[in-house]
Protein backbone atom coordinates (compact mmCIF):
# COMPACT_ATOMS: atom_id res chain seq x y z
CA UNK A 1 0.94 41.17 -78.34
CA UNK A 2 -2.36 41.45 -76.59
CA UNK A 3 -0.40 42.88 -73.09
CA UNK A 4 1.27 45.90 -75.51
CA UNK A 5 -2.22 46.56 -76.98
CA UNK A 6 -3.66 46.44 -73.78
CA UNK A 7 -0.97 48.70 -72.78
CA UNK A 8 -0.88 51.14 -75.86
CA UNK A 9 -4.70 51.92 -75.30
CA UNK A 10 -4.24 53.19 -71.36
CA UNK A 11 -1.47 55.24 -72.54
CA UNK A 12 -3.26 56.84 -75.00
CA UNK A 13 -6.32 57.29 -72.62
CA UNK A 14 -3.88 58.65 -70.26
CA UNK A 15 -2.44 61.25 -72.58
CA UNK A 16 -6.11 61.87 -73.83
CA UNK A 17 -7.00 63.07 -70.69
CA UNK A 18 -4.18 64.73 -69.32
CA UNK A 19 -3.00 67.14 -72.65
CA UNK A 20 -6.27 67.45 -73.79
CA UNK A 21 -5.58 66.32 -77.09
CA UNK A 22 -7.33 63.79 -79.53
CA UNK A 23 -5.42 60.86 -81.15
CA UNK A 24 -6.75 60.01 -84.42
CA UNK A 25 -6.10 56.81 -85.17
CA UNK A 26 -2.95 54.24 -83.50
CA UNK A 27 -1.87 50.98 -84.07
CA UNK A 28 1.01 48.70 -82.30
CA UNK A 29 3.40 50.52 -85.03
CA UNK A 30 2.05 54.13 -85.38
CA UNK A 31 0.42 56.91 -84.03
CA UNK A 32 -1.40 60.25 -85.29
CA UNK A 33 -1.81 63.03 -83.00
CA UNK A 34 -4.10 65.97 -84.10
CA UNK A 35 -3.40 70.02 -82.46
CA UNK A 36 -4.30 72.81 -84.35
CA UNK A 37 -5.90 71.57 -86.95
CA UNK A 38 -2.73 69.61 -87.75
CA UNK A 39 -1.80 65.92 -87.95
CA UNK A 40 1.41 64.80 -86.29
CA UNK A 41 2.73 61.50 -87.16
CA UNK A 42 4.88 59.09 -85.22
CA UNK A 43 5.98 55.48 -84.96
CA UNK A 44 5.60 53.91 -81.52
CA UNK A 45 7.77 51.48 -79.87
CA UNK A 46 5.91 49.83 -77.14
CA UNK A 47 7.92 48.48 -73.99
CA UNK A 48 6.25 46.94 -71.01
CA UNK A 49 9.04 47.83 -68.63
CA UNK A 50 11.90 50.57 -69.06
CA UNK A 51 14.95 50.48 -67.59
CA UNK A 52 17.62 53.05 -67.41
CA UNK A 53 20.14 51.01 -69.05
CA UNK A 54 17.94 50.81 -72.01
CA UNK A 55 17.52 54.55 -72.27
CA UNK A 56 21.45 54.60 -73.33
CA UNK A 57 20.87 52.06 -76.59
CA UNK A 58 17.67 53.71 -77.60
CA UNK A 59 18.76 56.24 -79.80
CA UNK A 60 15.22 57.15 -80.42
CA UNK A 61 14.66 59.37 -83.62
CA UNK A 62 12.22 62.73 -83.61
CA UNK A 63 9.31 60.71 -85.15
CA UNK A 64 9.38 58.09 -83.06
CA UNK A 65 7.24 57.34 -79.68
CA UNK A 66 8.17 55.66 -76.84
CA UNK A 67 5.07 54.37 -75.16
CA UNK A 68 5.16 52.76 -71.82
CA UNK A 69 3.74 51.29 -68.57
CA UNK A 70 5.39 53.83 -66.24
CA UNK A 71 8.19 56.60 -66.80
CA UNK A 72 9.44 58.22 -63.33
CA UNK A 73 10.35 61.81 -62.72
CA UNK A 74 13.77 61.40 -63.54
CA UNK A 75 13.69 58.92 -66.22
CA UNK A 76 11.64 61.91 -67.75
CA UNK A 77 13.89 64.48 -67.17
CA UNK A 78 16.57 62.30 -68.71
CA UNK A 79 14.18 61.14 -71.78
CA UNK A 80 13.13 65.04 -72.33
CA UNK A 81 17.65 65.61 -72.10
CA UNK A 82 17.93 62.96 -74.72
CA UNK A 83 15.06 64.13 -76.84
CA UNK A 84 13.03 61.13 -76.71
CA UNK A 85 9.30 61.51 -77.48
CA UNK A 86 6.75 59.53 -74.68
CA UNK A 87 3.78 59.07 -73.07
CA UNK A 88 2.37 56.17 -70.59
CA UNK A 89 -0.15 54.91 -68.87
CA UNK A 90 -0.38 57.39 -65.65
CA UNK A 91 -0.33 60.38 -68.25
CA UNK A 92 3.06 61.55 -68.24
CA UNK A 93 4.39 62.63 -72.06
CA UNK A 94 6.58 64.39 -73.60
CA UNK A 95 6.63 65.68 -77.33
CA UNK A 96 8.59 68.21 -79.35
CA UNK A 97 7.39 68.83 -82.78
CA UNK A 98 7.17 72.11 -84.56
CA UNK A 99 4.42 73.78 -82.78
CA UNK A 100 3.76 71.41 -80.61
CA UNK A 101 5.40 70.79 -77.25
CA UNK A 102 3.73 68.52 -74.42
CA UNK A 103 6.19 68.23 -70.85
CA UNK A 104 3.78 66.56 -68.40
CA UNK A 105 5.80 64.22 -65.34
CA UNK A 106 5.15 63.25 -61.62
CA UNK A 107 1.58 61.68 -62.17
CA UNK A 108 1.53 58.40 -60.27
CA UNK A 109 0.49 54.67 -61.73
CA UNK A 110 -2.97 53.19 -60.64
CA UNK A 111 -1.47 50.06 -60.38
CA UNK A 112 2.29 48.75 -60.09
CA UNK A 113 3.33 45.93 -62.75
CA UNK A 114 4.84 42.99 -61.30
CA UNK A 115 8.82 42.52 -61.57
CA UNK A 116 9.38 40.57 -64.06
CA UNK A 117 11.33 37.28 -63.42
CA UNK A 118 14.97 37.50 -63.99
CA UNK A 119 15.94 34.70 -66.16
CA UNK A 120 19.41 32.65 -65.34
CA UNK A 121 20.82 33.70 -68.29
CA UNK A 122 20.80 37.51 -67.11
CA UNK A 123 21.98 37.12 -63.67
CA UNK A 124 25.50 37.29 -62.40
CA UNK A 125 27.10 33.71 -63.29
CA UNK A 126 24.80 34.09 -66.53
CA UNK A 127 26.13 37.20 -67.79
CA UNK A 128 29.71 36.04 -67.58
CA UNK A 129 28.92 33.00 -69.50
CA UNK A 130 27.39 34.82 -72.30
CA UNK A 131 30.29 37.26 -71.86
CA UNK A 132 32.65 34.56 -72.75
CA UNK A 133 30.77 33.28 -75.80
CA UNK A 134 30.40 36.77 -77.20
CA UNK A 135 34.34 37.25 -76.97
CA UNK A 136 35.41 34.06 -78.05
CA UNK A 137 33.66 32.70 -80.83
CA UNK A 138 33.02 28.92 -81.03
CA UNK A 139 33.67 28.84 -77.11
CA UNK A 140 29.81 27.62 -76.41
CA UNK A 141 31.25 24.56 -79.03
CA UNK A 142 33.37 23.56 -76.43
CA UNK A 143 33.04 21.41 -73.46
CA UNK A 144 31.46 22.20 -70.42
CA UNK A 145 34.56 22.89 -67.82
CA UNK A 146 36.06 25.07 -71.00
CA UNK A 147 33.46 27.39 -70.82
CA UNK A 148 33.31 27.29 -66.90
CA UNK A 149 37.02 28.21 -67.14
CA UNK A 150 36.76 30.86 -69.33
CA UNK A 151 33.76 32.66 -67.70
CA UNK A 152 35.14 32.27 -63.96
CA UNK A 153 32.09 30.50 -63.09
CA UNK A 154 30.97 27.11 -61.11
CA UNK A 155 30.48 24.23 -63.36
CA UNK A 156 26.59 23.83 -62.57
CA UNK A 157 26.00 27.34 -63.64
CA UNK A 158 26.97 26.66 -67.10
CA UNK A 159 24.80 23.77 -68.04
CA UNK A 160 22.22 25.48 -66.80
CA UNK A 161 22.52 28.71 -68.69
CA UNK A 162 22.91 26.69 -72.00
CA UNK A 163 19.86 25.32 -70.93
CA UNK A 164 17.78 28.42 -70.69
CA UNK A 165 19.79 29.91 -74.05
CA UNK A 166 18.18 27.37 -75.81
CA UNK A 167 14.70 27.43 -74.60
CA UNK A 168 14.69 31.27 -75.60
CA UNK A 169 16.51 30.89 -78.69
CA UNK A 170 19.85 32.11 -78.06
CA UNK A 171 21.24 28.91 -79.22
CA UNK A 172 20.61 25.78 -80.96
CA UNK A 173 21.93 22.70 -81.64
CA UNK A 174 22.30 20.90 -84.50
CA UNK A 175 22.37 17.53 -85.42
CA UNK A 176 25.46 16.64 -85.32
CA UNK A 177 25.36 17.98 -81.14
CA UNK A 178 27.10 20.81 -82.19
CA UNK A 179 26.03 24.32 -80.35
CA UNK A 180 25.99 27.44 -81.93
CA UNK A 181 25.01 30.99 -80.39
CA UNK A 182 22.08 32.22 -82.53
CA UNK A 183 20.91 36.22 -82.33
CA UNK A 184 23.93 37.76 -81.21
CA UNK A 185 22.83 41.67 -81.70
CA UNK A 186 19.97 40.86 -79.45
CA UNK A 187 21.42 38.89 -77.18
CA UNK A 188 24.42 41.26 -76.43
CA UNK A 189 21.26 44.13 -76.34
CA UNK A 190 19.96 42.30 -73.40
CA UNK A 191 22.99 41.66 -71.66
CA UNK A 192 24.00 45.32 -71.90
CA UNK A 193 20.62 45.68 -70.10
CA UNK A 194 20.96 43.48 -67.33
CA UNK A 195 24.96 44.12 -67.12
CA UNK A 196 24.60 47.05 -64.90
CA UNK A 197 22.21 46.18 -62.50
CA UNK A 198 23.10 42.52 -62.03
CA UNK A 199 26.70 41.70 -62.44
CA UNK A 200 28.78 45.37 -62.53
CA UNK A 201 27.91 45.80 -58.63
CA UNK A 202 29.75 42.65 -57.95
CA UNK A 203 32.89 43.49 -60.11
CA UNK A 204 33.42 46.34 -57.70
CA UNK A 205 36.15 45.60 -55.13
CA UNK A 206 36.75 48.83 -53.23
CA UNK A 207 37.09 52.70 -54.14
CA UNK A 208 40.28 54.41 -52.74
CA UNK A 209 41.35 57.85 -52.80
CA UNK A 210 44.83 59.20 -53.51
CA UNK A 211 46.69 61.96 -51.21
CA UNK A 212 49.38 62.41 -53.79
CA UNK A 213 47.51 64.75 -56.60
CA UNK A 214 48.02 63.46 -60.26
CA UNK A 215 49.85 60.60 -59.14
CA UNK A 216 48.36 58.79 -62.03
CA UNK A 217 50.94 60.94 -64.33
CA UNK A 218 53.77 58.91 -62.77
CA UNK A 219 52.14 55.59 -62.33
CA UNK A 220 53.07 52.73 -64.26
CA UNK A 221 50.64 49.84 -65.32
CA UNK A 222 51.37 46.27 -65.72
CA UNK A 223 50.52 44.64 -69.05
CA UNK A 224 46.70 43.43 -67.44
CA UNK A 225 46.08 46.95 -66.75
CA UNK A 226 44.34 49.94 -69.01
CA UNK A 227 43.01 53.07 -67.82
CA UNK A 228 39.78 53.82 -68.46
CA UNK A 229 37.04 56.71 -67.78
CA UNK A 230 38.74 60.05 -67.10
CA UNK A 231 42.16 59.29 -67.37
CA UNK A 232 41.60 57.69 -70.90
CA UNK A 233 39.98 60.91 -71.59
CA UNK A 234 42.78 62.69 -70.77
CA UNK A 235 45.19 60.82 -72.64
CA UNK A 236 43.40 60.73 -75.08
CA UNK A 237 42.54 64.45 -76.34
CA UNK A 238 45.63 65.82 -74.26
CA UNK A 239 42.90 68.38 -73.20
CA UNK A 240 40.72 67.37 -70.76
CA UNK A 241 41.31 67.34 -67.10
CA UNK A 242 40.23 64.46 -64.97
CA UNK A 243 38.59 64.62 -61.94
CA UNK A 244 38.00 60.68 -60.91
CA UNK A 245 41.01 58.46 -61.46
């Protein structure tokens, strides 16, 4: 709590001094901007760190403020795209009330935060572990070479993810040595987070191209197989026309 205080005031000193403008009074869960005589509300959401693959859950409403450590150039092209209302701690913002628009990117951080440490849980072997126990209910129950089986990973890997899980809360386990996964909308938040950065570059096996156009019109797929992407798309609507196969 004390970091995202510490955070929330050099982002409002930032945007103080960049925009010119005063903010009237802020707490950890709001914020009141004053232009023209005028009071503009919002409700902040603090994050440390941003990611892109966070961008894509936060469906961030018009009153709401996304405040920040850093937010690059394109992050804020794609934030200003999506309509999401910001401002950090090198003085880049963005805000689109009625009469009021603020568009400031590209200033630079006086200082770089640390990477965070990325917990076993949401690496590779971790992610396809909790994977497993989102899809199959009852599976973190189960004995240890179950789960291993089920989440294509080595045996080691799995005690010590259930290890971590249950330092951070993910699971518990009750009396009667039973295990139970415990906060599944968050947890399957964060692994949709960490999913693209640290496990979907090792799923892919190889990229090929096609000489025979549409071929995928003709082709037939086994029962393991669905399209996805474009071609779904396509089959989908009956309209559109892929480009990527």
């Amino acid at each position: 709590m004390e970091k995202q205080q510490e955070l929330l005031e050099q982002a409002i000193n930032a945007f103080q001094k960049t925009t010119g403008l005063v903010v009237l009074a802020h707490s950890q869960s709001a914020l009141i901007i004053a232009h023209n005589q005028r009071k503009y509300n919002f409700t902040a959401k603090i994050k440390l760190n941003l990611t892109k693959a966070e961008l894509a859950l936060d469906l961030t409403p018009a009153n709401k403020i996304l405040v920040t450590h850093y937010v690059t150039p394109q992050m804020s092209e794609q934030m200003k795209a999506l309509g999401m209302a910001f401002i950090d701690t090198a003085g880049n913002a963005y805000l689109n009330q009625e009469n009021l628009f603020i568009y400031v990117k590209g200033c630079k951080p006086k200082q770089v935060l640390p990477q965070a440490r990325i917990k076993r849980p949401f690496k590779a072997a971790g992610l396809r572990v909790i994977f497993a126990f989102l899809c199959n209910p009852g599976l973190e129950n189960t004995p240890f070479r179950n789960i291993a089986k089920a989440a294509n990973v080595a045996l080691g890997s799995v005690e010590a993810v259930i290890q971590d899980l249950k330092q951070m809360g993910y699971l518990i386990e009750r009396k009667n040595r039973k295990r139970q996964l415990y906060q599944k909308p968050a947890l399957l938040e964060r692994w949709i987070t960490a999913y693209p950065e640290q496990l979907k570059p090792k799923l892919l096996i190889n990229r090929y191209q096609s000489i025979t156009p549409n071929w995928w019109q003709q082709a037939k797929l086994n029962t393991n197989t669905y399209w996805g992407g474009e071609i779904a798309a396509a089959m989908l609507t009956q309209y559109l026309k892929p480009m990527i196969a």
